[in-house]
PDB file of N, CA and C in Angstrom:
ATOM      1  N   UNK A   1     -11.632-116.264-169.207  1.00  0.00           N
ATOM      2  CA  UNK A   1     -11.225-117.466-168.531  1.00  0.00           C
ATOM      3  C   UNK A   1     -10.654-117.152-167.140  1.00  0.00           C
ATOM      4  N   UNK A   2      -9.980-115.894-167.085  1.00  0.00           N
ATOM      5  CA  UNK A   2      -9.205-115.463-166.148  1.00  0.00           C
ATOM      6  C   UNK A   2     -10.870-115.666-164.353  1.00  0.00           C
ATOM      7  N   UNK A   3     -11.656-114.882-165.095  1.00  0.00           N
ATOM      8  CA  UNK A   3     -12.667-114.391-164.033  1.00  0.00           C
ATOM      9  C   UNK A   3     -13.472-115.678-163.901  1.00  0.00           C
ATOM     10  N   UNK A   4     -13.912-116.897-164.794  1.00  0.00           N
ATOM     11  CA  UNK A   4     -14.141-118.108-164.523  1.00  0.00           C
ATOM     12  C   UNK A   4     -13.254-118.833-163.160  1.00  0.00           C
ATOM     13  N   UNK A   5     -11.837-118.339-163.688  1.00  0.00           N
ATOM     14  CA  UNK A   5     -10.639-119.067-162.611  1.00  0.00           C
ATOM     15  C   UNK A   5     -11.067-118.474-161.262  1.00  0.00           C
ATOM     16  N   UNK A   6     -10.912-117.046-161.138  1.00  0.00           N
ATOM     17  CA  UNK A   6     -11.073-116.213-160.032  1.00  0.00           C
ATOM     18  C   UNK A   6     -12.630-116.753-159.048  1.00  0.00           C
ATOM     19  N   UNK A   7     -13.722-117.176-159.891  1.00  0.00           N
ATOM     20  CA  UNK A   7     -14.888-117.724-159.362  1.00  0.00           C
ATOM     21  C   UNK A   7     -14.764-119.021-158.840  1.00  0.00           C
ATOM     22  N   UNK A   8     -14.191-119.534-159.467  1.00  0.00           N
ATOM     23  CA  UNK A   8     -13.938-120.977-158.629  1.00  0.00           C
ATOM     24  C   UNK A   8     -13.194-121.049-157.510  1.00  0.00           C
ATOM     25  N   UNK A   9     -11.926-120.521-157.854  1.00  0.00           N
ATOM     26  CA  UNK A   9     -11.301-120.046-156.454  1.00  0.00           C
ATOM     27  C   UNK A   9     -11.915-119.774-155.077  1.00  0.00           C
ATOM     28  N   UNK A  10     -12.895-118.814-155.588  1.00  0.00           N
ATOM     29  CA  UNK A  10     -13.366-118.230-154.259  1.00  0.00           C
ATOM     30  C   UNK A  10     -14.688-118.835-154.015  1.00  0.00           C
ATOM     31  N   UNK A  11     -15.068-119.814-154.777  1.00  0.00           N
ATOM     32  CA  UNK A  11     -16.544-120.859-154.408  1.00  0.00           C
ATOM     33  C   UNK A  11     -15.256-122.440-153.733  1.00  0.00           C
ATOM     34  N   UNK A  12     -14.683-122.318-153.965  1.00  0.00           N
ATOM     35  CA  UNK A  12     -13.480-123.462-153.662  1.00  0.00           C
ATOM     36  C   UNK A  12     -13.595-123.220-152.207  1.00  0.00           C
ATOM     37  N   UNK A  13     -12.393-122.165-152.100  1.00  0.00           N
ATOM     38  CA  UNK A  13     -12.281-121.738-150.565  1.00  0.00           C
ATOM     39  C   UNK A  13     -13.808-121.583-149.524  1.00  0.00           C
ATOM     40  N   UNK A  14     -14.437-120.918-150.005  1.00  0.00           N
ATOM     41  CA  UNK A  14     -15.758-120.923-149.367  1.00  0.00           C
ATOM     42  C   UNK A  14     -16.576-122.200-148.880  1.00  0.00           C
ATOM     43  N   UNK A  15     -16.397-123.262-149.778  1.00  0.00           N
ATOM     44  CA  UNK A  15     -16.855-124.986-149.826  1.00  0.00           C
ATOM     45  C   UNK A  15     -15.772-125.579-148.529  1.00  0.00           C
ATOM     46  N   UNK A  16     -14.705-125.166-148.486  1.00  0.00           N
ATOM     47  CA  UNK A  16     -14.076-125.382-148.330  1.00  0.00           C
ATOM     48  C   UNK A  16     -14.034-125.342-146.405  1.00  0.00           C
ATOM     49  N   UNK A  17     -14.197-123.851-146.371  1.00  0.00           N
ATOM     50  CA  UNK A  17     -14.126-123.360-144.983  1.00  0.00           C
ATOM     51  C   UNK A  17     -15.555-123.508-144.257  1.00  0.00           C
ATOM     52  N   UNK A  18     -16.687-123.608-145.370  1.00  0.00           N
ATOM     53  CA  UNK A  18     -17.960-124.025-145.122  1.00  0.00           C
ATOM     54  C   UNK A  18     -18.281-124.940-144.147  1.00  0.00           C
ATOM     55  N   UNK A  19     -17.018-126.358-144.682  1.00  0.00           N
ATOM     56  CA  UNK A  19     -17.524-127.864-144.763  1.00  0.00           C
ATOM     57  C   UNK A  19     -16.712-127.864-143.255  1.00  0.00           C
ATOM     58  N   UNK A  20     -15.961-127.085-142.357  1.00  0.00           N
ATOM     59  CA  UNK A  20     -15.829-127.220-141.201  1.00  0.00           C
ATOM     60  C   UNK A  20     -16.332-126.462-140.315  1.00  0.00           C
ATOM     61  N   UNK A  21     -17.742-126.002-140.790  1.00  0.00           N
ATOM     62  CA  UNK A  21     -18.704-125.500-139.743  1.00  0.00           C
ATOM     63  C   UNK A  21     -20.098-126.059-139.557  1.00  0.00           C
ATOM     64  N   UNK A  22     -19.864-127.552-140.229  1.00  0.00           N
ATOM     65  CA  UNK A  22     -20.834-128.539-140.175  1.00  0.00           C
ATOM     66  C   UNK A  22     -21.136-129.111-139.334  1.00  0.00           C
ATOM     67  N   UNK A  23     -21.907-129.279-138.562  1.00  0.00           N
ATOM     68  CA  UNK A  23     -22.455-129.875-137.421  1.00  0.00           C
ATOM     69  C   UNK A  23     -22.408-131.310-138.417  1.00  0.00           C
ATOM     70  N   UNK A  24     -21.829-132.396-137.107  1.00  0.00           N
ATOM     71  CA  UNK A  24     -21.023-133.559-137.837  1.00  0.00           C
ATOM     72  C   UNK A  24     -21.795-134.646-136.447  1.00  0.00           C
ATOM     73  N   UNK A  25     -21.809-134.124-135.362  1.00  0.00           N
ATOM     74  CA  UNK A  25     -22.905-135.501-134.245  1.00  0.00           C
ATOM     75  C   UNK A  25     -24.388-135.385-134.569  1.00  0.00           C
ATOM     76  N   UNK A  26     -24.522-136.039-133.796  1.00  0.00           N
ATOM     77  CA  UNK A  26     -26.281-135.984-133.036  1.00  0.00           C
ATOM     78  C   UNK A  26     -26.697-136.256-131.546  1.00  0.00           C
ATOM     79  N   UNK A  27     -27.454-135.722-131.559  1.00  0.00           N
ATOM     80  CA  UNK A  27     -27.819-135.848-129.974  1.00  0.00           C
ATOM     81  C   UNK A  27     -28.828-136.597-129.778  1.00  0.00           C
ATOM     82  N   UNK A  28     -27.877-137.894-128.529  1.00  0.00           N
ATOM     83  CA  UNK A  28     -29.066-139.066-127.939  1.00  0.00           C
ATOM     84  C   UNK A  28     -29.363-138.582-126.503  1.00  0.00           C
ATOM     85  N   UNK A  29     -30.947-138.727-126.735  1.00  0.00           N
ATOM     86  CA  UNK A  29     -31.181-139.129-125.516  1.00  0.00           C
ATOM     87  C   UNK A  29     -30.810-140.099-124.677  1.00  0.00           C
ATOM     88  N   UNK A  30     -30.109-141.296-124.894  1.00  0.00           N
ATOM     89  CA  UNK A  30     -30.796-142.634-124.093  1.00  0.00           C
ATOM     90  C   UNK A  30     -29.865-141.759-122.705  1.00  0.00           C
ATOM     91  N   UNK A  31     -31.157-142.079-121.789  1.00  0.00           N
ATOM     92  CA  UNK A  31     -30.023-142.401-121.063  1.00  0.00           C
ATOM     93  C   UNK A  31     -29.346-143.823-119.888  1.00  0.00           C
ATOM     94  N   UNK A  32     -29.644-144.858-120.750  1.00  0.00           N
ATOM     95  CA  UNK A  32     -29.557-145.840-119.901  1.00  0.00           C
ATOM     96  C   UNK A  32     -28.960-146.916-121.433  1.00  0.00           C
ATOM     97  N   UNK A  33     -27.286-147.398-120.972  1.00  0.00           N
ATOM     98  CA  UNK A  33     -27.245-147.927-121.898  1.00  0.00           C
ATOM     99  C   UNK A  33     -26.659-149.685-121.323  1.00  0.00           C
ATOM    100  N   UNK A  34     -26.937-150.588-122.000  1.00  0.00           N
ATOM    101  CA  UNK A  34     -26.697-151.795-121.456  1.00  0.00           C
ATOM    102  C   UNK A  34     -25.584-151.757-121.583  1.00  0.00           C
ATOM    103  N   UNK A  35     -25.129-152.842-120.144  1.00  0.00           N
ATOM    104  CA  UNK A  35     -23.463-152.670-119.707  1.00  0.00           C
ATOM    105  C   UNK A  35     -22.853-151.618-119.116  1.00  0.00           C
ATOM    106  N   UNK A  36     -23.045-150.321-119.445  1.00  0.00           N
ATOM    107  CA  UNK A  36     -22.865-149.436-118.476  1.00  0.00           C
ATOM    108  C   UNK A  36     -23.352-148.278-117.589  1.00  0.00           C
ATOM    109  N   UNK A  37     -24.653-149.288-117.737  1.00  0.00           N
ATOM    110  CA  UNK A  37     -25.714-148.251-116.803  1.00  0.00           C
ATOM    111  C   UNK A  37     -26.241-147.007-116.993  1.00  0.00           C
ATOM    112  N   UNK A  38     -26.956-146.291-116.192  1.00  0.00           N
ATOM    113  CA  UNK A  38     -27.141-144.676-116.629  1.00  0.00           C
ATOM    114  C   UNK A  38     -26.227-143.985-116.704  1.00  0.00           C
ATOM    115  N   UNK A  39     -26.280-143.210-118.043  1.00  0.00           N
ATOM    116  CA  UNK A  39     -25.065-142.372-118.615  1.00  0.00           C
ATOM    117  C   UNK A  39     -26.433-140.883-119.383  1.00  0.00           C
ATOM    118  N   UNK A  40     -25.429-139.433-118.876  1.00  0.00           N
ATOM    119  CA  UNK A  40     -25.908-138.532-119.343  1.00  0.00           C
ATOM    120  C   UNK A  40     -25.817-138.778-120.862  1.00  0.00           C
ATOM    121  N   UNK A  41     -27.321-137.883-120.966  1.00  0.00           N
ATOM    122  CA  UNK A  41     -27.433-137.240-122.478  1.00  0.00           C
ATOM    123  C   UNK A  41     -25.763-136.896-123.402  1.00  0.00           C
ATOM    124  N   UNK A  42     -25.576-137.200-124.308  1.00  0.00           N
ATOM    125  CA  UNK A  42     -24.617-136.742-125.233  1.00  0.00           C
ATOM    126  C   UNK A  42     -24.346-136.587-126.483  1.00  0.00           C
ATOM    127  N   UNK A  43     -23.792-135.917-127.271  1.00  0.00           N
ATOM    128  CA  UNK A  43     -23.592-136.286-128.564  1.00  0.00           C
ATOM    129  C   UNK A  43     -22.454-137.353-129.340  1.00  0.00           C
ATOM    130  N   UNK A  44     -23.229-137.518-130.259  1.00  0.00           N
ATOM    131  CA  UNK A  44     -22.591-139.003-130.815  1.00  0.00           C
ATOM    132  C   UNK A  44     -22.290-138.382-131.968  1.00  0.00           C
ATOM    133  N   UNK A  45     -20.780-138.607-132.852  1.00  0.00           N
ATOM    134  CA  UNK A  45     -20.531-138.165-134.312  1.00  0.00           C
ATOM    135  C   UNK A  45     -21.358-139.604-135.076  1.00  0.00           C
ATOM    136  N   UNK A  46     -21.859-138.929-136.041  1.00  0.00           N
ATOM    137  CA  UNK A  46     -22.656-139.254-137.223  1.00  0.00           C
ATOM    138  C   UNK A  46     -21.481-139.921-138.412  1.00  0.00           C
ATOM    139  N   UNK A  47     -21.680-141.075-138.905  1.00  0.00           N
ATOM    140  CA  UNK A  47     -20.727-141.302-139.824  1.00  0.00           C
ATOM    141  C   UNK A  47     -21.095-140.685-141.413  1.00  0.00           C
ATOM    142  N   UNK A  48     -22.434-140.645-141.647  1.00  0.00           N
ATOM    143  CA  UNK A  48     -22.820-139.897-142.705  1.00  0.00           C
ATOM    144  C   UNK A  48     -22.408-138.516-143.059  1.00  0.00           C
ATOM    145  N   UNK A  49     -22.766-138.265-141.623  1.00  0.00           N
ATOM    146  CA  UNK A  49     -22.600-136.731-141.950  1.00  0.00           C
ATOM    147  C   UNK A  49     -21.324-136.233-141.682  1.00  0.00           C
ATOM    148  N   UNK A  50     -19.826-137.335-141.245  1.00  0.00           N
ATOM    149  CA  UNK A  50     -18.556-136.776-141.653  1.00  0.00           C
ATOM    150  C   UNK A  50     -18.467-137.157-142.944  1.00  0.00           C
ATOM    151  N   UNK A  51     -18.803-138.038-143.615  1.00  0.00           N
ATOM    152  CA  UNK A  51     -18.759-138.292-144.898  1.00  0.00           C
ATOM    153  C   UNK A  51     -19.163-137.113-146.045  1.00  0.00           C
ATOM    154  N   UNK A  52     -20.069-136.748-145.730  1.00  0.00           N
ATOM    155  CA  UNK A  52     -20.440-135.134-145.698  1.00  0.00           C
ATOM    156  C   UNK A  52     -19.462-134.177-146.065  1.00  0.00           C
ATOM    157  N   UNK A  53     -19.192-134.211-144.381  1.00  0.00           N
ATOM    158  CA  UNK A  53     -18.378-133.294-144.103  1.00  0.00           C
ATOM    159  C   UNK A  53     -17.100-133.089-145.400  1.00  0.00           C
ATOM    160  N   UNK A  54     -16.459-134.330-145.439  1.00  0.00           N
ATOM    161  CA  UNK A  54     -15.469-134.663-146.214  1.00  0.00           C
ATOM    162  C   UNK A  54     -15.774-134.812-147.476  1.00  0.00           C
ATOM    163  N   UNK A  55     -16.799-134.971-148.072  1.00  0.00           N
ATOM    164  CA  UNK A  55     -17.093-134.478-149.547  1.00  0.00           C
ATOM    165  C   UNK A  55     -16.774-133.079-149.696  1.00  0.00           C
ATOM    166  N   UNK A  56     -17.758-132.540-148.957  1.00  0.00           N
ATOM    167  CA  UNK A  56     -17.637-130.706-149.026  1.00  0.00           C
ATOM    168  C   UNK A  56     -16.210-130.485-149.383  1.00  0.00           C
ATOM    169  N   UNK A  57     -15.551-130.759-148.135  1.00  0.00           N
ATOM    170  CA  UNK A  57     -13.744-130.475-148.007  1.00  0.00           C
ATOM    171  C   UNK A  57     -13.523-130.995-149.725  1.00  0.00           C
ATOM    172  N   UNK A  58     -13.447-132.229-149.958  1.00  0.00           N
ATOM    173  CA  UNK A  58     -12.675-132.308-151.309  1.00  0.00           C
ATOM    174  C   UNK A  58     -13.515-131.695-152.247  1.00  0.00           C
ATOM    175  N   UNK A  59     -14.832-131.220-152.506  1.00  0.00           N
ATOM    176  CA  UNK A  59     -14.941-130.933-153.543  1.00  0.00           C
ATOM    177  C   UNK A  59     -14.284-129.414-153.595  1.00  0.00           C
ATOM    178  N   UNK A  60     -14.279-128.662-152.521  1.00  0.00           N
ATOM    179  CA  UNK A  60     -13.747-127.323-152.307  1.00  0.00           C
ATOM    180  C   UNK A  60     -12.847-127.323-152.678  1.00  0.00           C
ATOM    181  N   UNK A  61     -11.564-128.014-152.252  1.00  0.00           N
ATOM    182  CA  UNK A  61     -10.500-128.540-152.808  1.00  0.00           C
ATOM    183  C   UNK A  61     -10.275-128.543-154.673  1.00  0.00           C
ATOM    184  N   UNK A  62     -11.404-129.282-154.696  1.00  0.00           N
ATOM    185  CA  UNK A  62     -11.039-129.879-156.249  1.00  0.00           C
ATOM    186  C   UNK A  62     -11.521-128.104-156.926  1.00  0.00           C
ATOM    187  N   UNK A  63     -12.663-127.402-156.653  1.00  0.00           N
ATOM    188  CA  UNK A  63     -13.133-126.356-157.567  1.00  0.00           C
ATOM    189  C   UNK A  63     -11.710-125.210-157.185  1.00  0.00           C
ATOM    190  N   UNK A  64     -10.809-125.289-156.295  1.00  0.00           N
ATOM    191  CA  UNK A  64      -9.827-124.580-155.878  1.00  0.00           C
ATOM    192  C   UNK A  64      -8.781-124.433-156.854  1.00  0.00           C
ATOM    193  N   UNK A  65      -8.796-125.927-157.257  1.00  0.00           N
ATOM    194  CA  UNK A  65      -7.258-126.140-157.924  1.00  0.00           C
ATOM    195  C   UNK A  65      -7.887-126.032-159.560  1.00  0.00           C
ATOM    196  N   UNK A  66      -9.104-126.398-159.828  1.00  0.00           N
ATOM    197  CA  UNK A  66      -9.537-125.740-161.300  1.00  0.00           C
ATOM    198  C   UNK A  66      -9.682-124.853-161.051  1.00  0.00           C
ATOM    199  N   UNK A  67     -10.310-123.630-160.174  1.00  0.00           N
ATOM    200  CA  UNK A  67      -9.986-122.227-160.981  1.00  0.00           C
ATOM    201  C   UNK A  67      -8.759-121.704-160.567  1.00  0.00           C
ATOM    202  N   UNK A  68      -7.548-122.570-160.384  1.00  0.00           N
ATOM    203  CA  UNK A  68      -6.067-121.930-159.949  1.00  0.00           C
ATOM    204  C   UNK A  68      -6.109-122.050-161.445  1.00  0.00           C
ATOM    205  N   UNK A  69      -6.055-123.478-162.284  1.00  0.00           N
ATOM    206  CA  UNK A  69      -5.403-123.460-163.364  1.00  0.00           C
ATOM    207  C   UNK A  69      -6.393-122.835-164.691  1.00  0.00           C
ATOM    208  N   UNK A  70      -7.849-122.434-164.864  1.00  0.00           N
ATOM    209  CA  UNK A  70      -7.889-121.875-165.451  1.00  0.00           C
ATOM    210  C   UNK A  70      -7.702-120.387-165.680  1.00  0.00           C
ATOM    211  N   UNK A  71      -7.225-119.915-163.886  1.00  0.00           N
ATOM    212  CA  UNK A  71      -6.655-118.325-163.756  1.00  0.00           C
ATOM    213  C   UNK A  71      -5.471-118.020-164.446  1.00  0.00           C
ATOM    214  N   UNK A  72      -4.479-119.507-164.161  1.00  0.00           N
ATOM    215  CA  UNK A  72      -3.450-119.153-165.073  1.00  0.00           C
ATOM    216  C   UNK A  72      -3.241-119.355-166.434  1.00  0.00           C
ATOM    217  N   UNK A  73      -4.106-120.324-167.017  1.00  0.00           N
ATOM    218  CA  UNK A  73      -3.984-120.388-168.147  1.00  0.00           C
ATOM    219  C   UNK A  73      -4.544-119.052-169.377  1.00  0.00           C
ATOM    220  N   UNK A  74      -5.624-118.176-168.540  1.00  0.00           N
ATOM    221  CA  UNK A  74      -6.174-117.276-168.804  1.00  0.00           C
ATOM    222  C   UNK A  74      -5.173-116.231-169.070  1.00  0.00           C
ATOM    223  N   UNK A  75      -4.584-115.937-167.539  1.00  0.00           N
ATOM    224  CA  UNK A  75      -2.966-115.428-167.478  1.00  0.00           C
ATOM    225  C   UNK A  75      -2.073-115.577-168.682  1.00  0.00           C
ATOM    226  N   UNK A  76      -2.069-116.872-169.451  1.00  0.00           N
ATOM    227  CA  UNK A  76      -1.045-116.995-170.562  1.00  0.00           C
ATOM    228  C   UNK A  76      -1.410-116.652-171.554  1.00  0.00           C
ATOM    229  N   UNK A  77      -2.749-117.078-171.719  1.00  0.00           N
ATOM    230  CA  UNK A  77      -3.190-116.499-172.821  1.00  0.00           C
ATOM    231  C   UNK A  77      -3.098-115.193-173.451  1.00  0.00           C
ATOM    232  N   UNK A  78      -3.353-114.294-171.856  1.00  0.00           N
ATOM    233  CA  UNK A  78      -3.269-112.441-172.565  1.00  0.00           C
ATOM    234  C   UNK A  78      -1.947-112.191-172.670  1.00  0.00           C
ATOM    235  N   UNK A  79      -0.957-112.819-171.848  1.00  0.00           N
ATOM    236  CA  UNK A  79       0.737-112.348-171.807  1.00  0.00           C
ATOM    237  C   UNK A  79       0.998-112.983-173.069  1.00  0.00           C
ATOM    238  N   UNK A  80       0.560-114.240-173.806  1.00  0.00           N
ATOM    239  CA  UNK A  80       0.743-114.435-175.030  1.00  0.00           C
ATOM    240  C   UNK A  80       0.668-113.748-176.113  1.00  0.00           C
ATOM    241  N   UNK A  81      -0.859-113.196-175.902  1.00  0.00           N
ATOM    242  CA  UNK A  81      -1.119-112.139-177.348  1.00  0.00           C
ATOM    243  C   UNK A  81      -0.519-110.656-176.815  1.00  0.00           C
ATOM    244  N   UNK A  82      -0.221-110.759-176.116  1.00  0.00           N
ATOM    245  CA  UNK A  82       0.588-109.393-175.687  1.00  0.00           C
ATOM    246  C   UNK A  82       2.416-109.348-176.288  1.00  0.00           C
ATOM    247  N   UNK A  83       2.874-110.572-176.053  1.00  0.00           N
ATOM    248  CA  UNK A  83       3.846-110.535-176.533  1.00  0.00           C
ATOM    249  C   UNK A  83       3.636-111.247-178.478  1.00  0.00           C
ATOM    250  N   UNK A  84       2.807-111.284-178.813  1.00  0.00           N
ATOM    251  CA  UNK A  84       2.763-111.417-180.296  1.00  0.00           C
ATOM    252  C   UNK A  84       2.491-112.919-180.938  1.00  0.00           C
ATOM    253  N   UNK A  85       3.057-113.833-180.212  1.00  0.00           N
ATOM    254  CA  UNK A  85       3.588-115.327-179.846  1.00  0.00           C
ATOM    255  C   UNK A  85       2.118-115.901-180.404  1.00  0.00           C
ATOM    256  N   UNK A  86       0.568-115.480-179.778  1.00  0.00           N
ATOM    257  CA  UNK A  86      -0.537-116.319-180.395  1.00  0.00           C
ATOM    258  C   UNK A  86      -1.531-115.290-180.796  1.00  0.00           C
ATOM    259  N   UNK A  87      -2.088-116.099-181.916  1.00  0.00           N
ATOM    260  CA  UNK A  87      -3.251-115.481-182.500  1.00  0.00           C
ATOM    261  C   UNK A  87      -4.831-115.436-181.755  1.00  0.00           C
ATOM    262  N   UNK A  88      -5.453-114.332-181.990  1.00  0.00           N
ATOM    263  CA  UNK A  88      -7.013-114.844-181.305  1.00  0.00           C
ATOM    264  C   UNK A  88      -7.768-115.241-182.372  1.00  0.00           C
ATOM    265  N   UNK A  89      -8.716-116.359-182.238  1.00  0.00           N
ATOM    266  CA  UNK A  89      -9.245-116.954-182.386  1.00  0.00           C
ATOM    267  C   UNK A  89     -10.882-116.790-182.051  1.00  0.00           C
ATOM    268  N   UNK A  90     -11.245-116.621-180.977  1.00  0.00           N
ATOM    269  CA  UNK A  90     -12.290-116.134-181.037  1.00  0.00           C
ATOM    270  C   UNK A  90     -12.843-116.837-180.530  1.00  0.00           C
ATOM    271  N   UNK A  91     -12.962-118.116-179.992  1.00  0.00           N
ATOM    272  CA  UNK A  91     -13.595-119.679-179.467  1.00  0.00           C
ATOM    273  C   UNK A  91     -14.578-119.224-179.134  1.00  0.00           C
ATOM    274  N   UNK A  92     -14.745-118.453-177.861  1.00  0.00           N
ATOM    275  CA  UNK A  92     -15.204-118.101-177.008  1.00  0.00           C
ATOM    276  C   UNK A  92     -15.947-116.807-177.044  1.00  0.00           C
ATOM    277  N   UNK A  93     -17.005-116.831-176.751  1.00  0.00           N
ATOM    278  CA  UNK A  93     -17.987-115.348-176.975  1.00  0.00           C
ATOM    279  C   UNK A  93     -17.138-114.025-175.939  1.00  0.00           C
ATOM    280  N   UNK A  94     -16.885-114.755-174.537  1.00  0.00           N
ATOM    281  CA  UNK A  94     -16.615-113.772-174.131  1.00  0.00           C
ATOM    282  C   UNK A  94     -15.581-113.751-173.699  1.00  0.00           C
ATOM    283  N   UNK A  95     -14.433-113.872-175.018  1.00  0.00           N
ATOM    284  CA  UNK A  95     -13.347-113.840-175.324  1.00  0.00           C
ATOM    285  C   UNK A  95     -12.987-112.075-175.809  1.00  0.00           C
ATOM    286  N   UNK A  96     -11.746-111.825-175.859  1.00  0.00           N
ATOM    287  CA  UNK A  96     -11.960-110.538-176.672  1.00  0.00           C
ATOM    288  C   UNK A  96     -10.557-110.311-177.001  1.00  0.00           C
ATOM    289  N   UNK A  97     -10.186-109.697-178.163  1.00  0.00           N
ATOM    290  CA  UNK A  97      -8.486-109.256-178.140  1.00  0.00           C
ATOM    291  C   UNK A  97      -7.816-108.367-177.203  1.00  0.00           C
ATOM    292  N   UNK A  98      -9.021-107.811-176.623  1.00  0.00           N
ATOM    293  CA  UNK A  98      -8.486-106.455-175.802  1.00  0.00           C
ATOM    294  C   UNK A  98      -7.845-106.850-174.267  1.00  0.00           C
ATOM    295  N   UNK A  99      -8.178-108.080-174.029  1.00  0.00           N
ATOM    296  CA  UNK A  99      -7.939-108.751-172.775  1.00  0.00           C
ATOM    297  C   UNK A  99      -6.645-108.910-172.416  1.00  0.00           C
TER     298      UNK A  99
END
């Protein structure tokens, strides 16, 4: 459970730091816009694609804070059977007492 936690963590952060190297405008040509005449080429932010943007961010977020808590719960588990306190069980294939 511990190395499940540790994977999310670091797919978290990665989603995370990813989702602010997203190209978030687009580039218009016009260059002639009514009312204020000819105006250079520029980029325009995209509302989709901050929406985007901001999924990425929270889901990074969200896979961050599940593998915080299944790192620690993993954590309790072995300091548990270490101190005597719980039994193994076995749930889990790649579970083991030795952990």
């Amino acid at each position: 459970m511990r190395g499940i936690g540790w994977s999310l963590i670091v797919l978290g952060v990665g989603l995370a730091l990813w989702s602010f190297a997203v190209t978030t405008t687009v580039h218009t040509d016009a260059t002639y816009l009514a009312g204020l005449g000819y105006q250079e080429a520029k980029d325009t932010y995209n509302l989709g694609l901050l929406q985007q943007q901001m999924m990425m961010l929270h889901s990074g977020i969200g896979l961050f804070i599940a593998g915080t808590i299944a790192a620690c719960v993993g954590d309790l588990r072995v300091a548990m059977r270490r101190a005597g306190s719980a039994r193994y069980d076995g749930f889990l294939e790649t579970d083991s007492p030795s952990e």
